[in-house]
Protein backbone atom coordinates (compact mmCIF):
# COMPACT_ATOMS: atom_id res chain seq x y z
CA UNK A 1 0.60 -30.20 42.29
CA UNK A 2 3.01 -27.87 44.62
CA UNK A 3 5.20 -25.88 43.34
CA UNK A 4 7.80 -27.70 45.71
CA UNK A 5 6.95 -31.08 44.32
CA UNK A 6 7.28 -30.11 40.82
CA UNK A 7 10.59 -28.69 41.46
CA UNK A 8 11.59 -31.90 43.69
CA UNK A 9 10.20 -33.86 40.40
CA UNK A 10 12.10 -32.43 38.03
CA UNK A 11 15.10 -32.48 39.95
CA UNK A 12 15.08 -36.35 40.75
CA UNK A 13 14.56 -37.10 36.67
CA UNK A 14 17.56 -34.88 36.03
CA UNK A 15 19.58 -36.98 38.62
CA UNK A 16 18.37 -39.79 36.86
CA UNK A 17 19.48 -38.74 33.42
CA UNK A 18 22.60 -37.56 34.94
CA UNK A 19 22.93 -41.00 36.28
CA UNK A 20 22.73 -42.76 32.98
CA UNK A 21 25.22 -40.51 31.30
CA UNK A 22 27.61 -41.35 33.61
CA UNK A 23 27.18 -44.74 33.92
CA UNK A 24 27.87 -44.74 30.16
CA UNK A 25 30.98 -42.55 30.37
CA UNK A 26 32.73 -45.14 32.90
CA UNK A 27 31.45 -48.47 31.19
CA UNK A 28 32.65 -47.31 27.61
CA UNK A 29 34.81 -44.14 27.85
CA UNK A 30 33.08 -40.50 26.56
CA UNK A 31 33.34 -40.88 22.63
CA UNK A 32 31.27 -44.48 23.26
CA UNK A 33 29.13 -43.15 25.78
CA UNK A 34 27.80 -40.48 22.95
CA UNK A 35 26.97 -43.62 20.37
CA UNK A 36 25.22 -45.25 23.10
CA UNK A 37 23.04 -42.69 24.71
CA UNK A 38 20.39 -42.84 21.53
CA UNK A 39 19.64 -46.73 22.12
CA UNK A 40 19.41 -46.01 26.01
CA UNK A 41 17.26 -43.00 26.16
CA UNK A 42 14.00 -44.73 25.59
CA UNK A 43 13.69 -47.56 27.93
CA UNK A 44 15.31 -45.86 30.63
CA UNK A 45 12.95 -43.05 30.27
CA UNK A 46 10.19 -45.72 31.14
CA UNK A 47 12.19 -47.48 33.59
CA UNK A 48 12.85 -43.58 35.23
CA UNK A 49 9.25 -43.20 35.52
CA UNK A 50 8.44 -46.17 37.24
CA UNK A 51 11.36 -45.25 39.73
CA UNK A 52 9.32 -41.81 40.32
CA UNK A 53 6.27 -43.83 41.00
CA UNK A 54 8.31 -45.90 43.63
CA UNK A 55 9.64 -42.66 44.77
CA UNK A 56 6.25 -41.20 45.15
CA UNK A 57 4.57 -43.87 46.97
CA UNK A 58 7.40 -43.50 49.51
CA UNK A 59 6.48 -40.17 50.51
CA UNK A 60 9.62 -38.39 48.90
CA UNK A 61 7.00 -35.43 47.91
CA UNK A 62 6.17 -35.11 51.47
CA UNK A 63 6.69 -32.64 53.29
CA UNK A 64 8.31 -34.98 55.88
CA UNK A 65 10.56 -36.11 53.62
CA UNK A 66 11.88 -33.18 52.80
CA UNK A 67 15.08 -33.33 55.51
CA UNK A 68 17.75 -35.26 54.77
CA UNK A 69 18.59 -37.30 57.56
CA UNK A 70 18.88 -41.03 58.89
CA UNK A 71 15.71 -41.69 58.44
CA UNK A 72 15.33 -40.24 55.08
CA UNK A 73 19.00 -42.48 53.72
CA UNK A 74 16.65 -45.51 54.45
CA UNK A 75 14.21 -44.69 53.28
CA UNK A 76 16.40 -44.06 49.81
CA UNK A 77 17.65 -47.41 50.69
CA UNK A 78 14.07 -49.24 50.71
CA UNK A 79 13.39 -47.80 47.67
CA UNK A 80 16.08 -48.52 45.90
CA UNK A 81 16.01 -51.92 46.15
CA UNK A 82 12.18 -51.39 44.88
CA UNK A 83 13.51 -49.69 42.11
CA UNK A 84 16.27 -52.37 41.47
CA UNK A 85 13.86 -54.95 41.38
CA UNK A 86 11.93 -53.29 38.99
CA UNK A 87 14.40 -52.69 36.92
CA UNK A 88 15.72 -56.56 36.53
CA UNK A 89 11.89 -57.34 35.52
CA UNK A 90 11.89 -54.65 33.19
CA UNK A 91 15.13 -55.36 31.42
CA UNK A 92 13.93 -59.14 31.65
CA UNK A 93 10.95 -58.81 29.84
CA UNK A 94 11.75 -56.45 27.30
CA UNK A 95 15.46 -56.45 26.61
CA UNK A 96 15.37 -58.84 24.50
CA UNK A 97 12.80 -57.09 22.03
CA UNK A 98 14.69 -53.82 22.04
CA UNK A 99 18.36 -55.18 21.56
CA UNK A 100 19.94 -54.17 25.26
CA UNK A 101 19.94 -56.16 28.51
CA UNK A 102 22.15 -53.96 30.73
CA UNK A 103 23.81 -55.64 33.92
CA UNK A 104 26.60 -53.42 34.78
CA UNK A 105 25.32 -50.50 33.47
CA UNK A 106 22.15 -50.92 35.09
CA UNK A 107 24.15 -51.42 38.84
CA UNK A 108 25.60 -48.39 37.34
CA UNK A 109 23.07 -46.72 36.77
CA UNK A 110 21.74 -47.69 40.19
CA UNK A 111 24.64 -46.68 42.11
CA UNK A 112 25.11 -43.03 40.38
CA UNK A 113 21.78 -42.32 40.83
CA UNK A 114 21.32 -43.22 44.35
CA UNK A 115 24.45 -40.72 45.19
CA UNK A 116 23.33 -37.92 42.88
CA UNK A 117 19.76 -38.54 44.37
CA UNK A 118 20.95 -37.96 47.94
CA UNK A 119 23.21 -35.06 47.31
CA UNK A 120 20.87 -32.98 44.84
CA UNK A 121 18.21 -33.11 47.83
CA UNK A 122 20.42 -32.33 50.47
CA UNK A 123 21.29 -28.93 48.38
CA UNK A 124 17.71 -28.36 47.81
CA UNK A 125 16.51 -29.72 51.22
CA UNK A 126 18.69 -26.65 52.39
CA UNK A 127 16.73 -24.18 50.39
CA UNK A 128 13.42 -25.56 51.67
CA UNK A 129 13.41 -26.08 55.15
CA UNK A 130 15.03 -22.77 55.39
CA UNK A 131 13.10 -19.47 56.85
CA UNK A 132 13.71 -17.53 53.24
CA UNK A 133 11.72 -20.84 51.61
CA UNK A 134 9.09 -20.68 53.59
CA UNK A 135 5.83 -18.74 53.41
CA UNK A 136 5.40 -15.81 55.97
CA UNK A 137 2.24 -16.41 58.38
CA UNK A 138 0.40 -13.69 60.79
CA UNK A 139 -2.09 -15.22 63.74
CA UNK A 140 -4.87 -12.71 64.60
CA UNK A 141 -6.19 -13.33 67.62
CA UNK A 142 -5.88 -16.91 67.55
CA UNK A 143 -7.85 -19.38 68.87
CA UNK A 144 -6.79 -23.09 70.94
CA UNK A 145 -6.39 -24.56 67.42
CA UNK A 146 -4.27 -21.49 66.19
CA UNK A 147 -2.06 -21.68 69.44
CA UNK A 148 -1.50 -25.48 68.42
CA UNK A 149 -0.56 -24.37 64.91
CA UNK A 150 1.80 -21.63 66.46
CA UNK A 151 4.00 -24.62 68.34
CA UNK A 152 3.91 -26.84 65.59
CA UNK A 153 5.39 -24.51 62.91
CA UNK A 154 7.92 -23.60 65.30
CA UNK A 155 8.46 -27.06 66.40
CA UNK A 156 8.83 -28.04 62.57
CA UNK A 157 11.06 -26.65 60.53
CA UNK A 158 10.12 -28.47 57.35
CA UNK A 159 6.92 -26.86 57.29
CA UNK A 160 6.24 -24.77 54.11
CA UNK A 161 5.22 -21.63 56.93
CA UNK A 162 6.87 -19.86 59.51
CA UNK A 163 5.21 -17.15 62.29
CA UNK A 164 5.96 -13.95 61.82
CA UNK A 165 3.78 -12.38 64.82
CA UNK A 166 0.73 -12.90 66.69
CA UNK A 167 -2.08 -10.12 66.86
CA UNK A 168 -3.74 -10.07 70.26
CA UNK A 169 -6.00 -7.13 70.93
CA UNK A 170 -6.95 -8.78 74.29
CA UNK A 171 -3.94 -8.66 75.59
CA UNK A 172 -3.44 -12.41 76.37
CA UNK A 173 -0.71 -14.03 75.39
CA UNK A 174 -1.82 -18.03 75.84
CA UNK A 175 0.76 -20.11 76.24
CA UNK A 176 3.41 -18.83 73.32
CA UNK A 177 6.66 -19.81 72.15
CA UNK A 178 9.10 -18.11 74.00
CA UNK A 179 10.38 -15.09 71.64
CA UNK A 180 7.67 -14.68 69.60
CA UNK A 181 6.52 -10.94 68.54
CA UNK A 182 3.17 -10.31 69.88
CA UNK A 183 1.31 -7.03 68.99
CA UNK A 184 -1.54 -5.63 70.89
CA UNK A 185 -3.15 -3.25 68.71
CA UNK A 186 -4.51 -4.43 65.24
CA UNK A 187 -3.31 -1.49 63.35
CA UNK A 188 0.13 -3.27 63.67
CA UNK A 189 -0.83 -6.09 61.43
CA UNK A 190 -1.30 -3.71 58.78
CA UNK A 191 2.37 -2.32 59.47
CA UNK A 192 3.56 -5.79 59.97
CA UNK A 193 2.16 -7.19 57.14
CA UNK A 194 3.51 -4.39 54.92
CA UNK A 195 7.43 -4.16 56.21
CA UNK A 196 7.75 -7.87 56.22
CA UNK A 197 5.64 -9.12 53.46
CA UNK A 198 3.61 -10.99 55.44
CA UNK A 199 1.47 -13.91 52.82
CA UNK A 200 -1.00 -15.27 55.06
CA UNK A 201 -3.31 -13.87 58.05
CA UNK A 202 -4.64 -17.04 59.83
CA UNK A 203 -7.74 -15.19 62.17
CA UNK A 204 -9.20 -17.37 65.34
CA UNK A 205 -12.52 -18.88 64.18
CA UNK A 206 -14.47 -16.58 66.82
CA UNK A 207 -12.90 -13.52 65.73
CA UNK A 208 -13.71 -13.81 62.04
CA UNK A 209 -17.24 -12.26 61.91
CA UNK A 210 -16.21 -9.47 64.45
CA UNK A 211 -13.46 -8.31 62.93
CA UNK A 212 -15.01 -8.22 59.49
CA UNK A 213 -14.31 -4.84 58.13
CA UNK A 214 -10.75 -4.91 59.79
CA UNK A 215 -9.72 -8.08 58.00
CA UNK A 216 -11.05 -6.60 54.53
CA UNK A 217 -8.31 -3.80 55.06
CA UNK A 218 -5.62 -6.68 55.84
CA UNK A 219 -7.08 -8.03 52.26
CA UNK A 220 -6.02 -4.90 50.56
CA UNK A 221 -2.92 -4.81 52.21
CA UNK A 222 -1.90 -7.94 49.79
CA UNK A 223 -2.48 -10.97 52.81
CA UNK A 224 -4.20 -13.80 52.05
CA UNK A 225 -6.81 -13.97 55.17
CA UNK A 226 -8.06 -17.17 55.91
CA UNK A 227 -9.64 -18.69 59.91
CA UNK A 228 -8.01 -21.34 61.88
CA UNK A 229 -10.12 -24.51 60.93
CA UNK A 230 -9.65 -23.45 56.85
CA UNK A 231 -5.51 -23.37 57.39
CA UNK A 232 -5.18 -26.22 59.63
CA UNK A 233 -6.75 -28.08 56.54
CA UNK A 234 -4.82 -26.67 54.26
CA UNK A 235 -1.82 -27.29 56.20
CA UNK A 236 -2.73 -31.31 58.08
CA UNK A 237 -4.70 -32.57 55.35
CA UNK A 238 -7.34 -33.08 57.42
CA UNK A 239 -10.71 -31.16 58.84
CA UNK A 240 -10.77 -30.18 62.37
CA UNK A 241 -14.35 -31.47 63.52
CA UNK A 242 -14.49 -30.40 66.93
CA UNK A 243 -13.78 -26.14 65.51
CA UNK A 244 -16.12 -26.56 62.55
CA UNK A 245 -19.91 -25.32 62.81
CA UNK A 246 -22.35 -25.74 60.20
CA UNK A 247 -21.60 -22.26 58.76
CA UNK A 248 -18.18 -23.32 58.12
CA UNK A 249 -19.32 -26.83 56.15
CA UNK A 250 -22.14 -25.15 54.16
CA UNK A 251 -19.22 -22.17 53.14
CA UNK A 252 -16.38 -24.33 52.90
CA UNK A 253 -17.86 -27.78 51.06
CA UNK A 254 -19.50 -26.34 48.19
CA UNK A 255 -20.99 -28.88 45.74
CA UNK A 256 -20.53 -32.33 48.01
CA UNK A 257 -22.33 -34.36 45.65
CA UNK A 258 -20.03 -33.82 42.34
CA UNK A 259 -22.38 -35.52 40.25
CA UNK A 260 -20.33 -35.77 37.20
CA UNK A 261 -16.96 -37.00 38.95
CA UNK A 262 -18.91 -39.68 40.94
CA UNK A 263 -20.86 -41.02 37.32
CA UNK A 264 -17.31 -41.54 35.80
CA UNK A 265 -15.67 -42.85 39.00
CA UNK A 266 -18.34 -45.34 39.56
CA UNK A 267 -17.72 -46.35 35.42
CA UNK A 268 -14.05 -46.52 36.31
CA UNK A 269 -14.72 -49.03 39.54
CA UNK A 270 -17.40 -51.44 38.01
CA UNK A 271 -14.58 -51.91 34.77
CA UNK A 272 -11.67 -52.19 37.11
CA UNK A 273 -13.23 -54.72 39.64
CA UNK A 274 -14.49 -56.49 36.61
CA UNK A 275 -10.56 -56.82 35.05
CA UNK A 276 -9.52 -57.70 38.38
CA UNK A 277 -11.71 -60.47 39.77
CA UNK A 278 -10.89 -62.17 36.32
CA UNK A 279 -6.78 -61.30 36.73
CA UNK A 280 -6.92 -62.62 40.05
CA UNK A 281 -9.28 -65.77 39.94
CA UNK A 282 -6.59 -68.04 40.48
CA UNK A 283 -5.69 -66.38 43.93
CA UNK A 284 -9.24 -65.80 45.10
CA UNK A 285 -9.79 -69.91 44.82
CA UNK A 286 -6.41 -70.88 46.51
CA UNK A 287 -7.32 -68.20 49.43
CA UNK A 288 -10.72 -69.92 49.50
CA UNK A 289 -9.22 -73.24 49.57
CA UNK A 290 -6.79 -72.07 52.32
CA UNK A 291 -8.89 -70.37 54.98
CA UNK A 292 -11.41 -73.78 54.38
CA UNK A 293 -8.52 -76.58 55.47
CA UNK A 294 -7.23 -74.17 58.10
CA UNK A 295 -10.55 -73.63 60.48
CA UNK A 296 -13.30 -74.61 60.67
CA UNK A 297 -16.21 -72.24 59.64
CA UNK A 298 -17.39 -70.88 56.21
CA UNK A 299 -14.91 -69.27 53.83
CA UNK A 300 -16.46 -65.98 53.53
CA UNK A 301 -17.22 -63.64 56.79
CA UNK A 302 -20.35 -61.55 55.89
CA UNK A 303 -20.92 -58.31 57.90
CA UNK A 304 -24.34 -55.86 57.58
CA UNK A 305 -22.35 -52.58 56.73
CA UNK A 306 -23.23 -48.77 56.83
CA UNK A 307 -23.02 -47.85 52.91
CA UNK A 308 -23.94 -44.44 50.98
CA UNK A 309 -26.54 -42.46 51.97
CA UNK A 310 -26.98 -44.60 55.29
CA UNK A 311 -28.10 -48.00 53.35
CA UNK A 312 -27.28 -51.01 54.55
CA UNK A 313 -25.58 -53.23 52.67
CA UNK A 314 -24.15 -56.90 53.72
CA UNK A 315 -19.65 -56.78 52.81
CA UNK A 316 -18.02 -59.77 51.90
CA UNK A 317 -13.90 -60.78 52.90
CA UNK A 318 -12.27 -63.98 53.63
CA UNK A 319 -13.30 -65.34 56.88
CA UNK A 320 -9.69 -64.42 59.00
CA UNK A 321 -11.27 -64.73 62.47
CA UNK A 322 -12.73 -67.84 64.46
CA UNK A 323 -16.49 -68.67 63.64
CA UNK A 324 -17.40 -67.95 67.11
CA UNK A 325 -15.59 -64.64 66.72
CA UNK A 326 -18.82 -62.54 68.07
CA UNK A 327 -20.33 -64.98 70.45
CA UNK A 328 -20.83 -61.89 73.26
CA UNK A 329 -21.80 -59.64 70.57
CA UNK A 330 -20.47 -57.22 68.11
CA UNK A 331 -16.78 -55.82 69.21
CA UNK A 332 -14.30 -53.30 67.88
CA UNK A 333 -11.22 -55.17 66.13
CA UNK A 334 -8.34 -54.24 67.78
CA UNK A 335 -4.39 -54.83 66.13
CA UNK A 336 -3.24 -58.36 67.53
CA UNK A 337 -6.11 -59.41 68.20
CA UNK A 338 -6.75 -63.00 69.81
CA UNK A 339 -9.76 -63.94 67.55
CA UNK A 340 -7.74 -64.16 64.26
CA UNK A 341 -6.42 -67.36 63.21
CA UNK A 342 -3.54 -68.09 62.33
CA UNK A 343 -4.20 -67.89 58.18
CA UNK A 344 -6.18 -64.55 59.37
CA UNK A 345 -3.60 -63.15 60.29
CA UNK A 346 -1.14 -64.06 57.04
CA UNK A 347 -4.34 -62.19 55.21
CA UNK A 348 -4.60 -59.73 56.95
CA UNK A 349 -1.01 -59.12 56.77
CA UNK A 350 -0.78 -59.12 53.12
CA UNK A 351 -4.64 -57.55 52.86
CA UNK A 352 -5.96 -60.81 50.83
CA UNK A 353 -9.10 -60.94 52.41
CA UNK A 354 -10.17 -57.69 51.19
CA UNK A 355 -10.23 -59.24 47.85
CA UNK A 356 -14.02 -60.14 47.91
CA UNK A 357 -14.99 -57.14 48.13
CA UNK A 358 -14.58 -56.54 44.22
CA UNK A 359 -18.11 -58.05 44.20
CA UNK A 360 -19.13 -55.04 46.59
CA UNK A 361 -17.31 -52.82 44.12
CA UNK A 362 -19.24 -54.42 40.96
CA UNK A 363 -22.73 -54.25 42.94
CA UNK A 364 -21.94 -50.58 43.53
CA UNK A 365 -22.46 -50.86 47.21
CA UNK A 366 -18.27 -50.06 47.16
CA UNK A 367 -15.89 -47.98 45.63
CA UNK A 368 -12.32 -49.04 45.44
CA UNK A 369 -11.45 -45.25 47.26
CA UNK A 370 -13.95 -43.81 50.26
CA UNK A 371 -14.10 -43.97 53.47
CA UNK A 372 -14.45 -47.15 55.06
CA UNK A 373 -17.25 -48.52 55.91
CA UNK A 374 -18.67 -49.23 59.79
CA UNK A 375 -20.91 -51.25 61.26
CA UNK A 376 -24.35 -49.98 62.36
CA UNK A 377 -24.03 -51.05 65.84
CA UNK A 378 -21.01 -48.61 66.11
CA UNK A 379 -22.58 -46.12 63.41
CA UNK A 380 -25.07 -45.39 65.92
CA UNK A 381 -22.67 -44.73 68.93
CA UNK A 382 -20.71 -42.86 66.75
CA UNK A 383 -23.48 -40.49 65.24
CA UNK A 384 -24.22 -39.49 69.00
CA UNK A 385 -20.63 -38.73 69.69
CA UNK A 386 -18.53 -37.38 67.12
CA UNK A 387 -19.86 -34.27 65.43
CA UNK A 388 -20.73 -34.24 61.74
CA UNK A 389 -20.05 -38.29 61.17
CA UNK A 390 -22.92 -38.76 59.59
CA UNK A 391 -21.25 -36.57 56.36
CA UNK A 392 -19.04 -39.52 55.74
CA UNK A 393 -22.04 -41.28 54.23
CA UNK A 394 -22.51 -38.71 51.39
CA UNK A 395 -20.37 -40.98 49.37
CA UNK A 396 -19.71 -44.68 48.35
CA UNK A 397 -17.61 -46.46 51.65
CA UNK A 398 -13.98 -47.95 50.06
CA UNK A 399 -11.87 -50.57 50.20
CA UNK A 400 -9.55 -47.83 51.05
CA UNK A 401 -9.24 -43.82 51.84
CA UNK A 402 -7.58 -41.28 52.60
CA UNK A 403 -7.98 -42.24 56.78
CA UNK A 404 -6.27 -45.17 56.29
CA UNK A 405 -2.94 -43.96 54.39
CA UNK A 406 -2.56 -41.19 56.82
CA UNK A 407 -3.52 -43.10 60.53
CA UNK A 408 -2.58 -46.26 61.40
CA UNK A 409 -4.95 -48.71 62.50
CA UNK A 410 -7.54 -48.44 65.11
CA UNK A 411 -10.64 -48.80 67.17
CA UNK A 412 -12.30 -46.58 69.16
CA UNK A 413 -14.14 -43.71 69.49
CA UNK A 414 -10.86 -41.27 69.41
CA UNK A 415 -9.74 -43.10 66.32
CA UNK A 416 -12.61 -42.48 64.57
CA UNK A 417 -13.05 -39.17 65.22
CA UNK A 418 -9.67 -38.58 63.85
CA UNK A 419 -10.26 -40.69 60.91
CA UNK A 420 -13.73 -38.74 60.14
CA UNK A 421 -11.09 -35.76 59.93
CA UNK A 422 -9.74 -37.56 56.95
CA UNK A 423 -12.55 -38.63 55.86
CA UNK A 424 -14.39 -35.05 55.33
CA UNK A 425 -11.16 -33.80 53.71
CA UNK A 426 -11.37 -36.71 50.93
CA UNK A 427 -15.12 -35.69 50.76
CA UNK A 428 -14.85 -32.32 50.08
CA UNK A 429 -11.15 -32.95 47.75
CA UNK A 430 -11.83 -35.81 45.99
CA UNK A 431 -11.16 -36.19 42.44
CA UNK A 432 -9.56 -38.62 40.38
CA UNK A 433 -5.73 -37.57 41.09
CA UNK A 434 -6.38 -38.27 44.75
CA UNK A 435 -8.10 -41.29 44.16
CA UNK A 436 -5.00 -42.38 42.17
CA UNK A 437 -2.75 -40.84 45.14
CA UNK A 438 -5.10 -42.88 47.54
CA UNK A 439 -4.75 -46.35 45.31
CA UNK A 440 -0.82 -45.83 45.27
CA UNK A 441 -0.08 -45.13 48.67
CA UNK A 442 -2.54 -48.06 49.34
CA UNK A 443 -0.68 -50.62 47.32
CA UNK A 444 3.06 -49.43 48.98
CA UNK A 445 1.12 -50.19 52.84
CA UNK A 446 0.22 -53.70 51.25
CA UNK A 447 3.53 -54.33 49.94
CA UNK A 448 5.28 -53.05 53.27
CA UNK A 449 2.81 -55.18 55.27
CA UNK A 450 1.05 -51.84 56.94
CA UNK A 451 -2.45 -50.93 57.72
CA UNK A 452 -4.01 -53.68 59.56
């Protein structure tokens, strides 16, 4: 976890602490507030960490988050009804067994930490966005992708880097920012990097192995030297696939197979899937029962699927288009699209016709986090066209991934090529806190009725 997000962490429990002192203080005065802080302490420290949950599925650790603006009060404001509701079911369930049922407090409670929550990141917000709290950045000789970088760190303020300088030995300036610094000898970095404390050298991907013994001097210097493709990933969450080359993959992805994590995740889906086809039994027949009186058709749409290591395997939802669907062949599913009827579209909406696919998950053909899976009709199309996309099936497909929390919905070639780029940075990341990350975010889409 960032530094920033465990400071941004820490902060919002405080105001939440803060919150139920004060609530206290103007409910029973100071001298009662003291008396009644011991029986309080406990369930509001659970009920406070299912508010950072809430908090954390609504992107409040973003980086986009970080400005406080319109968009950001309702954002506050979604989540703290979330948070209220939460609360009421908490207090409900277990109040009685611990001796308190707060009603004003709790609004209280609420209220003060809603305004303390707002206020304590504007102050921060302040600290963050600005150029002394974020990280100094040098471009040597960049490349298309590093002049892309350049505009968007300038365009966006609440990025954790700012450009101190370009480096361009060639003499050509691309199409820069208006005011940046550009040098045009490469001795300069070395002064730059020294007077200004520069962090991080970002070199063009071309340049890298030419400038070899020149960047090992920057490295002495105290910069962190890194190329284009490897900061852009650091920085989008993502993997540019049309800068890599195989050099870069076999350097950058190390062990891809993570033997032991996948043994222990695959453990962790077959027990899950197994809890929740049994929790959810009673939904899974009145879904079946619904999409059967609604069309006509079978209940279940079964698709031939593109699974680990290129295996087919046949994927199971709820039927949610028309049986003759496919009559002129396989097609991309495209958002609003004609085909789905009209109880479809209801589970699609709420994503209840994934919910077969815990059999996929207890076969093993699934995991409940990967990329998703494609057809092979498109597989083969896509193989041809979008570098590296055959990488995606180094590990189990999921329900959902990392490409489908970070890009909304689509269907062509474009779109998956810019999922892939999601896709290869799960592959290469993954581990069990993104999973969880992943399962989080994927649960506040299906309660916000995103995704599909």
């Amino acid at each position: 976890m960032k530094i920033r997000n465990i400071i941004l962490l820490l902060g919002d429990l405080i105001t939440m602490y803060m919150a139920l002192i004060l609530a206290l203080i103007a409910r029973h005065g100071f001298s009662s507030a003291l008396e009644n802080i011991p029986s309080h302490i406990v369930p509001f420290t659970l009920l406070f960490l299912a508010w950072l949950v809430v908090l954390y599925i609504n992107d409040f650790y973003s980086r986009r988050r970080l400005r406080v603006d319109l968009a950001f009060i309702r954002s506050v404001f979604n989540a703290t009804l979330a948070n209220l509701g939460i609360a009421v079911a908490f207090f409900y369930l277990i109040g009685p067994t611990i001796g308190i049922t707060p009603k004003t407090n709790l609004f209280l409670v609420t209220a003060f930490s809603v305004g303390l929550f707002i206020l304590w990141r504007r102050v921060i917000s302040g600290m963050l966005v600005s150029d002394r709290g974020r990280k100094s950045v040098l471009f040597l000789e960049p490349d298309q992708l590093g002049e892309t970088l350049i505009h968007q760190m300038f365009a966006d303020t609440a990025m954790p880097y700012r450009t101190e300088g370009v480096v361009r030995v060639s003499g050509d300036t691309m199409n820069l920012p208006t005011g940046l610094v550009v040098h045009s000898e490469l001795h300069e970095a070395e002064r730059v990097i020294g007077d200004r404390g520069i962090e991080t050298v970002v070199v063009g991907g071309a340049s890298f192995g030419d400038l070899h013994r020149q960047l090992y001097r920057l490295t002495l210097s105290g910069a962190v030297v890194v190329d284009t493709a490897t900061f852009w990933e650091d920085l989008n969450r993502e993997i540019p696939i049309f800068v890599i080359d195989t050099a870069w993959l076999v350097r950058n992805f190390g062990d891809m197979h993570k033997r032991q994590f996948e043994i222990v995740k695959r453990t962790r889906d077959f027990v899950c899937a197994l809890i929740l086809g049994t929790v959810l039994s009673g939904v899974l027949i009145l879904t079946a029962i619904a999409v059967k009186i609604s069309s006509s058709g079978s209940v279940f749409y079964r698709q031939i699927r593109v699974g680990k290591d290129g295996r087919h395997f046949t994927l199971v939802k709820f039927r949610t288009m028309r049986e003759d669907a496919e009559k002129n062949g396989p097609q991309w599913s495209v958002k609003g699209d004609q085909r789905v009827t009209k109880i479809g579209r209801f589970l699609r909406h709420t994503h209840l016709d994934e919910l077969p696919q815990l059999w996929n998950i207890i076969k093993g053909d699934m995991s409940f986090v990967g990329p998703r899976p494609e057809r092979p009709e498109f597989v083969g199309q896509l193989e041809e066209r979008v570098p590296y996309y055959s990488l995606r099936h180094l590990v189990r497909p999921g329900v959902s991934g990392w490409a489908q929390i970070n890009y909304s919905y689509g269907a062509s070639v474009q779109d998956s090529a810019k999922k892939l780029a999601y896709d290869l940075y799960y592959i290469k990341h993954r581990g069990h806190l993104l999973d969880v990350k992943i399962g989080l975010k994927t649960l506040a889409m299906v309660f916000r009725g995103e995704g599909r």
